[in-house]
N, C-alpha and C. Protein backbone atom coordinates (compact mmCIF):
# COMPACT_ATOMS: atom_id res chain seq x y z
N UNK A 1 44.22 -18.74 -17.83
CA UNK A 1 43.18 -18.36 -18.78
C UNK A 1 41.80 -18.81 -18.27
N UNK A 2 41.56 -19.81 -17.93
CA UNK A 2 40.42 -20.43 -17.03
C UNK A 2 40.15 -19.70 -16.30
N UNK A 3 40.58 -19.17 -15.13
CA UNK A 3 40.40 -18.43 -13.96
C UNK A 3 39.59 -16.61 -14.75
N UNK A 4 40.19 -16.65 -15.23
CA UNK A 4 39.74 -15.46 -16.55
C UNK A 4 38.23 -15.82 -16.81
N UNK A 5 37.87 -16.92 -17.71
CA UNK A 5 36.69 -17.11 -18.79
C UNK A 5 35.74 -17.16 -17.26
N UNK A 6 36.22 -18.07 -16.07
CA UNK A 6 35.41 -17.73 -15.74
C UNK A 6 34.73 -16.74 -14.68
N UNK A 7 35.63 -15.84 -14.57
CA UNK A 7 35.26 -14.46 -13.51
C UNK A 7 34.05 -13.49 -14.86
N UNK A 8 34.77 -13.84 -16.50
CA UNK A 8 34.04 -13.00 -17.44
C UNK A 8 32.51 -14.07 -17.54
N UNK A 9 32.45 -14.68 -17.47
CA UNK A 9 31.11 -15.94 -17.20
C UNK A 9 30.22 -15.01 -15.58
N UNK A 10 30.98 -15.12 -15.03
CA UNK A 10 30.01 -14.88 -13.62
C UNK A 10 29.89 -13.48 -14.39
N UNK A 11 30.69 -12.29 -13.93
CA UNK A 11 30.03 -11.22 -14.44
C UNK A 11 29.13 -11.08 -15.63
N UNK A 12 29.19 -11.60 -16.63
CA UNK A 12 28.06 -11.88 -17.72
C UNK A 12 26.24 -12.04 -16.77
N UNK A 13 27.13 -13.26 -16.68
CA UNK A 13 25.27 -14.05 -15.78
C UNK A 13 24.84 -12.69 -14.56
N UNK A 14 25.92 -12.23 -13.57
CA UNK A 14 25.10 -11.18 -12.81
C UNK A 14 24.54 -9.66 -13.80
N UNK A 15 25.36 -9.71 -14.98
CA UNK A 15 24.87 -8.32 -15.41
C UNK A 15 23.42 -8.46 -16.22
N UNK A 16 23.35 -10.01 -16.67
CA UNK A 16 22.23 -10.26 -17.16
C UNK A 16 21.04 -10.65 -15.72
N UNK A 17 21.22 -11.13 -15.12
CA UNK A 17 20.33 -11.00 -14.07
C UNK A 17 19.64 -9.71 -13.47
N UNK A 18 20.76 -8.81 -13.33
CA UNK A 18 20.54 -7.28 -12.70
C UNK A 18 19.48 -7.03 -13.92
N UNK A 19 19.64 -7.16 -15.15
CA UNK A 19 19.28 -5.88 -16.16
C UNK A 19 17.68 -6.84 -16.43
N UNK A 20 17.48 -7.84 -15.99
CA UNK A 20 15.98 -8.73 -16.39
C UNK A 20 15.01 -8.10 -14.70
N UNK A 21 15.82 -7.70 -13.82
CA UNK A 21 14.86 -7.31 -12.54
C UNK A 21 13.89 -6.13 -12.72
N UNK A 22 12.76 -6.06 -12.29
CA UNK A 22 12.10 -4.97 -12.65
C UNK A 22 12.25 -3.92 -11.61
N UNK A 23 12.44 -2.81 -12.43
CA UNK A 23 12.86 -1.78 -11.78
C UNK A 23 11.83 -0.79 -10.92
N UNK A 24 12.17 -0.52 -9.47
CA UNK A 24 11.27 -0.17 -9.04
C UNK A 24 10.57 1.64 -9.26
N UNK A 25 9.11 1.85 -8.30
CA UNK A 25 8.59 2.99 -9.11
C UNK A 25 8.23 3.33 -7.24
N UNK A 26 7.12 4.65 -7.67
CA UNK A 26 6.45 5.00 -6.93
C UNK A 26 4.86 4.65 -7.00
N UNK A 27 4.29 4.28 -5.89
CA UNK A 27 2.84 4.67 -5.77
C UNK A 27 2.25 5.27 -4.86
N UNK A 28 1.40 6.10 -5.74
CA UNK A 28 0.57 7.31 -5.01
C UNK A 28 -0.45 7.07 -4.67
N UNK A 29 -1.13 7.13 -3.50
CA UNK A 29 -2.39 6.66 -2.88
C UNK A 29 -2.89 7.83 -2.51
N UNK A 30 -4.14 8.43 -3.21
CA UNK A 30 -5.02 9.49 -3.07
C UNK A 30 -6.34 9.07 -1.82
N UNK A 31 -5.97 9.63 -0.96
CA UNK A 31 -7.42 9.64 -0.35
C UNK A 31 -8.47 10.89 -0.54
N UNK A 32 -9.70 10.31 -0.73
CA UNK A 32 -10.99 11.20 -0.60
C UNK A 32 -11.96 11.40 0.05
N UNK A 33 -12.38 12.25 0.56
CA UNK A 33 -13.54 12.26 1.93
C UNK A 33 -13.20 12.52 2.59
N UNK A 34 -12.00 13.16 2.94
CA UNK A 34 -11.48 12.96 4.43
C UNK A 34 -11.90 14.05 5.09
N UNK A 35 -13.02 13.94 6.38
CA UNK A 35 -13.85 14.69 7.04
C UNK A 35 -13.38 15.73 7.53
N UNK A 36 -12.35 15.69 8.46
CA UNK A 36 -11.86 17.04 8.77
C UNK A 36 -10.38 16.58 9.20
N UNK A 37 -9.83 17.43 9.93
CA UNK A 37 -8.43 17.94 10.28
C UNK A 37 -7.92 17.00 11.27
N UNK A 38 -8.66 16.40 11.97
CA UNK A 38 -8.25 16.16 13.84
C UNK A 38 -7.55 14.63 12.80
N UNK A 39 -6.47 14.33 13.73
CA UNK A 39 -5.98 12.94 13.57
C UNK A 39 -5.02 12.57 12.67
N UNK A 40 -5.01 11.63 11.89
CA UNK A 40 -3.88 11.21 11.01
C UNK A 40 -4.28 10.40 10.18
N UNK A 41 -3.84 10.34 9.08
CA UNK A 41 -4.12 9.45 7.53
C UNK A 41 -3.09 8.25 7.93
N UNK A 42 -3.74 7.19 8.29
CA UNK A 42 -2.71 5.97 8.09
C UNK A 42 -3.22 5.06 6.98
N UNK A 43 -2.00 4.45 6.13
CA UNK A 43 -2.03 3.89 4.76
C UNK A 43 -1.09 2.77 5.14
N UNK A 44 -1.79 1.12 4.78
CA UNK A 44 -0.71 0.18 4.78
C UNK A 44 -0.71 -0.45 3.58
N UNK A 45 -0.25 -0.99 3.30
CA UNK A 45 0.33 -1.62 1.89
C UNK A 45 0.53 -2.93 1.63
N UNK A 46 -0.09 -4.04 1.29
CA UNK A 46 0.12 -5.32 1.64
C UNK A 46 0.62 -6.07 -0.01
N UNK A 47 1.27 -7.32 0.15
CA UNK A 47 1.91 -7.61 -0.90
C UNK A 47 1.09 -9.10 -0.52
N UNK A 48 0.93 -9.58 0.75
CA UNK A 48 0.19 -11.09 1.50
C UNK A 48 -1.12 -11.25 1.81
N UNK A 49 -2.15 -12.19 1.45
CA UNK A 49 -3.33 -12.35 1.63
C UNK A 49 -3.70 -12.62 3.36
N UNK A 50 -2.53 -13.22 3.51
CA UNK A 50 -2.79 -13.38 5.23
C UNK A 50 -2.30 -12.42 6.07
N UNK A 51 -1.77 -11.00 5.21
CA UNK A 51 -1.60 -10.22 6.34
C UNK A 51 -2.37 -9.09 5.99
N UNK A 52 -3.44 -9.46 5.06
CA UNK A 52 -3.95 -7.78 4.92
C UNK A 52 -4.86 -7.66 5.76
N UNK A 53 -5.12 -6.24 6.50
CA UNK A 53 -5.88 -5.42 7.71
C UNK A 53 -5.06 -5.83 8.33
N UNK A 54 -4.16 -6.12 8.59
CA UNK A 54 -3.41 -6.20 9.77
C UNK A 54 -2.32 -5.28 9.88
N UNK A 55 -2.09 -4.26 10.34
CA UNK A 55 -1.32 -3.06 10.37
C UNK A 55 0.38 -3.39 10.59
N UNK A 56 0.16 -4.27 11.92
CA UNK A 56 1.56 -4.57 11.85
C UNK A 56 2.49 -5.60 11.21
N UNK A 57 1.61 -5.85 9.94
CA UNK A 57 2.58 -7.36 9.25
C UNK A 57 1.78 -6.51 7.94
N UNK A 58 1.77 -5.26 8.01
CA UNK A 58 2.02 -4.76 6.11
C UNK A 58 3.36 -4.58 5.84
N UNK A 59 3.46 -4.63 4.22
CA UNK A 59 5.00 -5.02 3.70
C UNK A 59 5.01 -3.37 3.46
N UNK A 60 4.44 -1.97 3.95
CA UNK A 60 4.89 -0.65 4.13
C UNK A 60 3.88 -0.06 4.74
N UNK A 61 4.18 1.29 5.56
CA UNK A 61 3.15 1.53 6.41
C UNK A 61 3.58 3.07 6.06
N UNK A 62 2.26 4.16 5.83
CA UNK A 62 2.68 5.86 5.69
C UNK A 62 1.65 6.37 6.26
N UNK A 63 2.03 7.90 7.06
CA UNK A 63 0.82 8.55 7.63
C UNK A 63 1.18 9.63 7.34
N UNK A 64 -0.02 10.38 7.32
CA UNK A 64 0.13 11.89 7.11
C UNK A 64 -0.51 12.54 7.97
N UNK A 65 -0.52 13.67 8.12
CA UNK A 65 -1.55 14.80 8.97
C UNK A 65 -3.09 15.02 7.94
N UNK A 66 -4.26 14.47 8.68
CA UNK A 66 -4.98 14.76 8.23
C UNK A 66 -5.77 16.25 7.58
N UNK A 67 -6.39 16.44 6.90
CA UNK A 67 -7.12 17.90 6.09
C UNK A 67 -8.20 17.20 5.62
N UNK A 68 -8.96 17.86 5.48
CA UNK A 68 -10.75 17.72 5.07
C UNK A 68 -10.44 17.87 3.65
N UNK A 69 -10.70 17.40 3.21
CA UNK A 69 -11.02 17.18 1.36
C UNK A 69 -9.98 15.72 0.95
N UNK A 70 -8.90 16.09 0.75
CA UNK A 70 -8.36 15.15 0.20
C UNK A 70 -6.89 15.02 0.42
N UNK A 71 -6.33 13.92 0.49
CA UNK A 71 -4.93 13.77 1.26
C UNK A 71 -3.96 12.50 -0.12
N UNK A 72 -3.29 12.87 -0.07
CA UNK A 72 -2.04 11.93 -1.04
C UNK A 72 -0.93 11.63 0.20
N UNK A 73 -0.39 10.01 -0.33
CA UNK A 73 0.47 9.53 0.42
C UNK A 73 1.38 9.07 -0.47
N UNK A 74 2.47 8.72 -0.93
CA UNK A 74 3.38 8.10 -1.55
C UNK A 74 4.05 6.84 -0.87
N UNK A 75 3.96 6.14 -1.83
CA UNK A 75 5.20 4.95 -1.58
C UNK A 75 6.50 4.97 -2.74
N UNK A 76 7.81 4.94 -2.34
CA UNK A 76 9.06 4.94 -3.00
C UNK A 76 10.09 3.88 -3.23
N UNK A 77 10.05 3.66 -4.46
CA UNK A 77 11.10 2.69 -4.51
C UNK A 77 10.31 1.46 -4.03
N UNK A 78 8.87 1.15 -4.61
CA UNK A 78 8.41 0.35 -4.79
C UNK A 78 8.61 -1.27 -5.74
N UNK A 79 8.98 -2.49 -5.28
CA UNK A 79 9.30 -2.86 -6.53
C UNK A 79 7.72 -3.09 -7.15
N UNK A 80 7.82 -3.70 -8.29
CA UNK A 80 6.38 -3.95 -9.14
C UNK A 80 5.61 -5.35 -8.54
N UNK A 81 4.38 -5.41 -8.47
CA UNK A 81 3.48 -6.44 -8.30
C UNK A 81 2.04 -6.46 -7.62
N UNK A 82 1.69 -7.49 -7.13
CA UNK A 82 0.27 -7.46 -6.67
C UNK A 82 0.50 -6.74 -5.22
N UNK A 83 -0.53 -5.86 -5.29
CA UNK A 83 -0.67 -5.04 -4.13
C UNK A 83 -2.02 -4.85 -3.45
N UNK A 84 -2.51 -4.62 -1.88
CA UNK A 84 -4.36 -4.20 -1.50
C UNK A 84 -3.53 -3.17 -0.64
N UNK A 85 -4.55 -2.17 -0.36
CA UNK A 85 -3.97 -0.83 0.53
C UNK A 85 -5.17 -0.62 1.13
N UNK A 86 -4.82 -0.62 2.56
CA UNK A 86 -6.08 0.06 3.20
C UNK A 86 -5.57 0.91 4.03
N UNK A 87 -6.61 2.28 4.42
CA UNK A 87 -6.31 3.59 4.74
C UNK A 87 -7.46 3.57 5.77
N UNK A 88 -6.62 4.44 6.83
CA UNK A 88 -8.23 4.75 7.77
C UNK A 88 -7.84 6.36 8.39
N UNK A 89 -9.26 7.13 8.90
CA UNK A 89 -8.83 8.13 9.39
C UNK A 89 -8.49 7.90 10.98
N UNK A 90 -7.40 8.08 11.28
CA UNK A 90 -7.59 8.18 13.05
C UNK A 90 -7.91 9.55 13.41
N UNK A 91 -9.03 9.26 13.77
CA UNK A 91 -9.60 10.80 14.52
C UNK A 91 -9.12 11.19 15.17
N UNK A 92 -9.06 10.24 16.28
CA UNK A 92 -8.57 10.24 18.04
C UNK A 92 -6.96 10.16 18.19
N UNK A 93 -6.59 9.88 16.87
CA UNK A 93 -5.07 9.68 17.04
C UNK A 93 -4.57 8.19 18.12
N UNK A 94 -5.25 7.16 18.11
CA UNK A 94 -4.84 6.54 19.13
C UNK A 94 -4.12 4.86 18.56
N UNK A 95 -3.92 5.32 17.24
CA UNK A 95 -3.17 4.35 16.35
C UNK A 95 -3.79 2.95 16.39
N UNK A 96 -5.08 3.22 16.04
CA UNK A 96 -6.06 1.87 15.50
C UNK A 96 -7.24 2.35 15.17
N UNK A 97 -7.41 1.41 14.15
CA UNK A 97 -8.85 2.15 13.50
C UNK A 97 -9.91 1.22 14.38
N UNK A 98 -10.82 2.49 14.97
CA UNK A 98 -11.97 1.73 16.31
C UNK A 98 -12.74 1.26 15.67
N UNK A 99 -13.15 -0.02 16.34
CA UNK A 99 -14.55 -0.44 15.54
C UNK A 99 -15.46 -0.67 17.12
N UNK A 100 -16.92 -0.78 16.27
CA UNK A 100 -18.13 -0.64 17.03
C UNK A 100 -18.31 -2.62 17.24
N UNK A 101 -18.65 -2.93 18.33
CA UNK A 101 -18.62 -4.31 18.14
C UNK A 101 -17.26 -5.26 17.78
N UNK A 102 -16.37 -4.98 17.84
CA UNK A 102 -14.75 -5.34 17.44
C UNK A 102 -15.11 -5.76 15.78
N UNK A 103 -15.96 -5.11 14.92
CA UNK A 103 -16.37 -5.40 13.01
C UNK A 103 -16.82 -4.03 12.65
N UNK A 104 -17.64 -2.78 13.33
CA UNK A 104 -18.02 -2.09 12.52
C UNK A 104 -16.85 -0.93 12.62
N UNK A 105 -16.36 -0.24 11.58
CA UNK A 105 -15.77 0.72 11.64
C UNK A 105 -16.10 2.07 12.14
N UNK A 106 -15.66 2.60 13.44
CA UNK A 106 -16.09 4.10 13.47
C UNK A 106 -15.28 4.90 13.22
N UNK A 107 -14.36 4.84 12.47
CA UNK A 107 -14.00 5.69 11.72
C UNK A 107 -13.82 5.26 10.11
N UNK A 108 -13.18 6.82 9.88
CA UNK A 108 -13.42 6.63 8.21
C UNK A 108 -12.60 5.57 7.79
N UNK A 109 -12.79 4.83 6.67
CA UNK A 109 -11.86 3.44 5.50
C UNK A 109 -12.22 3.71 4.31
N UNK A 110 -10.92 3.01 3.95
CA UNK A 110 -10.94 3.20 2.52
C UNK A 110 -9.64 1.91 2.09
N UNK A 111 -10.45 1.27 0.96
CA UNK A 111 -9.80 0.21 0.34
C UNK A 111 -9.25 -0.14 -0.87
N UNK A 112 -8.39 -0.18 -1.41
CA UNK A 112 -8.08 0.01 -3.25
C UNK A 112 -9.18 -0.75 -3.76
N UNK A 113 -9.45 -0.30 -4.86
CA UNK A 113 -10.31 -0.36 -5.88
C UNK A 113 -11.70 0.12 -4.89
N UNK A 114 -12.37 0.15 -3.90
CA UNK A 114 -13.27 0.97 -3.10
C UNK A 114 -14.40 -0.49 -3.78
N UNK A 115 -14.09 -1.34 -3.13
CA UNK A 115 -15.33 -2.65 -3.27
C UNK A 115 -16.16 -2.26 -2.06
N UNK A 116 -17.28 -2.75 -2.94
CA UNK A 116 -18.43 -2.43 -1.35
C UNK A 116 -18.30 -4.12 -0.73
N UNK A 117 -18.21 -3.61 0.34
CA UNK A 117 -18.19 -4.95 1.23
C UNK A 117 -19.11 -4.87 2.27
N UNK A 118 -19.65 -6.31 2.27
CA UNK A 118 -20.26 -6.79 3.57
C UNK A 118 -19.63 -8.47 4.51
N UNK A 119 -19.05 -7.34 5.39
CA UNK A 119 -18.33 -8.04 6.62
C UNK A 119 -17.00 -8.09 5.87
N UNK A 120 -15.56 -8.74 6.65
CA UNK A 120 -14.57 -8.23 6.66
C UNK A 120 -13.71 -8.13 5.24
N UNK A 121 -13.40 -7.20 4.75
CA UNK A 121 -12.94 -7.10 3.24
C UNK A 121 -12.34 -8.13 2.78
N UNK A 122 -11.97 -8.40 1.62
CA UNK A 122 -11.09 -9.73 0.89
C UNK A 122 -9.69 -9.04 0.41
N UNK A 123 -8.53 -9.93 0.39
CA UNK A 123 -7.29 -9.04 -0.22
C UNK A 123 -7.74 -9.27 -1.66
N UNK A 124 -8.55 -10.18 -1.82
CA UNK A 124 -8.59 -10.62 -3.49
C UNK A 124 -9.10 -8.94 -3.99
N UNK A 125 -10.55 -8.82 -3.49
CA UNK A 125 -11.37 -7.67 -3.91
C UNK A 125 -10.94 -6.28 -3.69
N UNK A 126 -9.18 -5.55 -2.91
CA UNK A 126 -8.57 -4.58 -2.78
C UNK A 126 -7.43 -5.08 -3.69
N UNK A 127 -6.94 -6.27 -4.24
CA UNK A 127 -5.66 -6.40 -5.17
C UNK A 127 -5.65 -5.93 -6.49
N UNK A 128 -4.30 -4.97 -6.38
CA UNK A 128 -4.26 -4.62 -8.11
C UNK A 128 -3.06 -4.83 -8.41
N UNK A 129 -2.34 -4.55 -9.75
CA UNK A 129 -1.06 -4.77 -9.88
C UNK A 129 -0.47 -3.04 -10.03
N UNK A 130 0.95 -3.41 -9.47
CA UNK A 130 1.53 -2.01 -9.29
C UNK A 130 2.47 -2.26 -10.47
N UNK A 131 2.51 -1.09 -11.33
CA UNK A 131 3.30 -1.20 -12.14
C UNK A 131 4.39 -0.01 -12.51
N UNK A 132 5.93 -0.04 -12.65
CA UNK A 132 7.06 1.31 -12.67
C UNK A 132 6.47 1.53 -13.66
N UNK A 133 6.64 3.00 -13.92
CA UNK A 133 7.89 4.10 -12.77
C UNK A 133 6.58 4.50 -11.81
N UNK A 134 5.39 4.80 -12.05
CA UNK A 134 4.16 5.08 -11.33
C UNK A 134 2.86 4.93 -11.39
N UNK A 135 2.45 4.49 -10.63
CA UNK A 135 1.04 4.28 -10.50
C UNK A 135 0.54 5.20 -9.33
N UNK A 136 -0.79 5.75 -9.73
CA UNK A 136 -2.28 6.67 -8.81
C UNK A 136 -3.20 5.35 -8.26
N UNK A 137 -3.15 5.40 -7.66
CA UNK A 137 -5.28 5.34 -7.35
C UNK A 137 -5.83 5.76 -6.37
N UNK A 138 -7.09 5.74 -6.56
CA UNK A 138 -7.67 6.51 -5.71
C UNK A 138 -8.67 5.91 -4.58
N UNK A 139 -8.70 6.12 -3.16
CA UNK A 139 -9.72 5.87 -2.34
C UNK A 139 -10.73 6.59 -1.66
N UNK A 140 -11.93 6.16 -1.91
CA UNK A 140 -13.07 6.86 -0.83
C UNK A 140 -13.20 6.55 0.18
N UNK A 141 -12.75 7.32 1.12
CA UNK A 141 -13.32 7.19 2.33
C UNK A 141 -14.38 6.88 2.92
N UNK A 142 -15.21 6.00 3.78
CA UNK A 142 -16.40 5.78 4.11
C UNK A 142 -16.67 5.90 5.27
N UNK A 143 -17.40 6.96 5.65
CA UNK A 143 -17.33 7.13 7.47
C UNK A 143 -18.71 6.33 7.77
């Protein structure tokens, strides 16, 4: 009987654990401005203050084929929480966004919530909270 109460004990505690997790969503990241055609929409996704702008230590990374006006990217099966996203156009296609002086951007950026910044962005001033089943927002591009 013991061996019983407590296999019905563990399954209890995991079904109550499963059903308190928040369930994950999608987010849609709108870009705007986007100058023309040549290159690729890259979008990273950061969840860490010490890894945001840094392309290869975002917690998701999406690209698309660039178009002049406006471009949407999705993220899936997102779980919920604090999130900064930054987007750049690669013109050149050469999988880094160039800067002038290794600080000024020559190509287009774009940062959640679109803070004007002077000198290198903050994760504080791109962080929002992501919340299921979906969340939009939107970025301007700044060439």
């Amino acid at each position: 009987m013991k061996p019983i109460l407590l296999a019905a004990g563990a399954l209890l505690f995991s079904t109550l654990t499963c059903a308190q997790a928040p369930a994950p969503g999608t987010l849609e990241v709108a870009l705007a401005g986007v100058r023309s055609a040549a290159g690729t929409l890259r979008v990273s996704l950061y969840r860490e203050q010490d890894a945001f702008r840094k392309e290869a230590q975002a917690f998701r990374f999406a690209q698309a084929p660039a178009h002049a006006g406006a471009v949407s990217v999705r993220f899936e099966a997102l779980p919920p929480g604090r999130y900064a996203v930054m987007a750049y156009h690669d013109e050149n296609a050469n999988d880094k966004l160039d800067l002038r002086m290794g600080m000024f951007p020559l190509e287009g950026y774009g940062l959640s919530n679109n803070p004007k910044v002077f000198g290198p962005p903050a994760f504080a001033d791109s962080a929002f909270e992501f919340v299921a089943p979906a969340t939009r927002i939107d970025l301007q591009l700044k060439y």
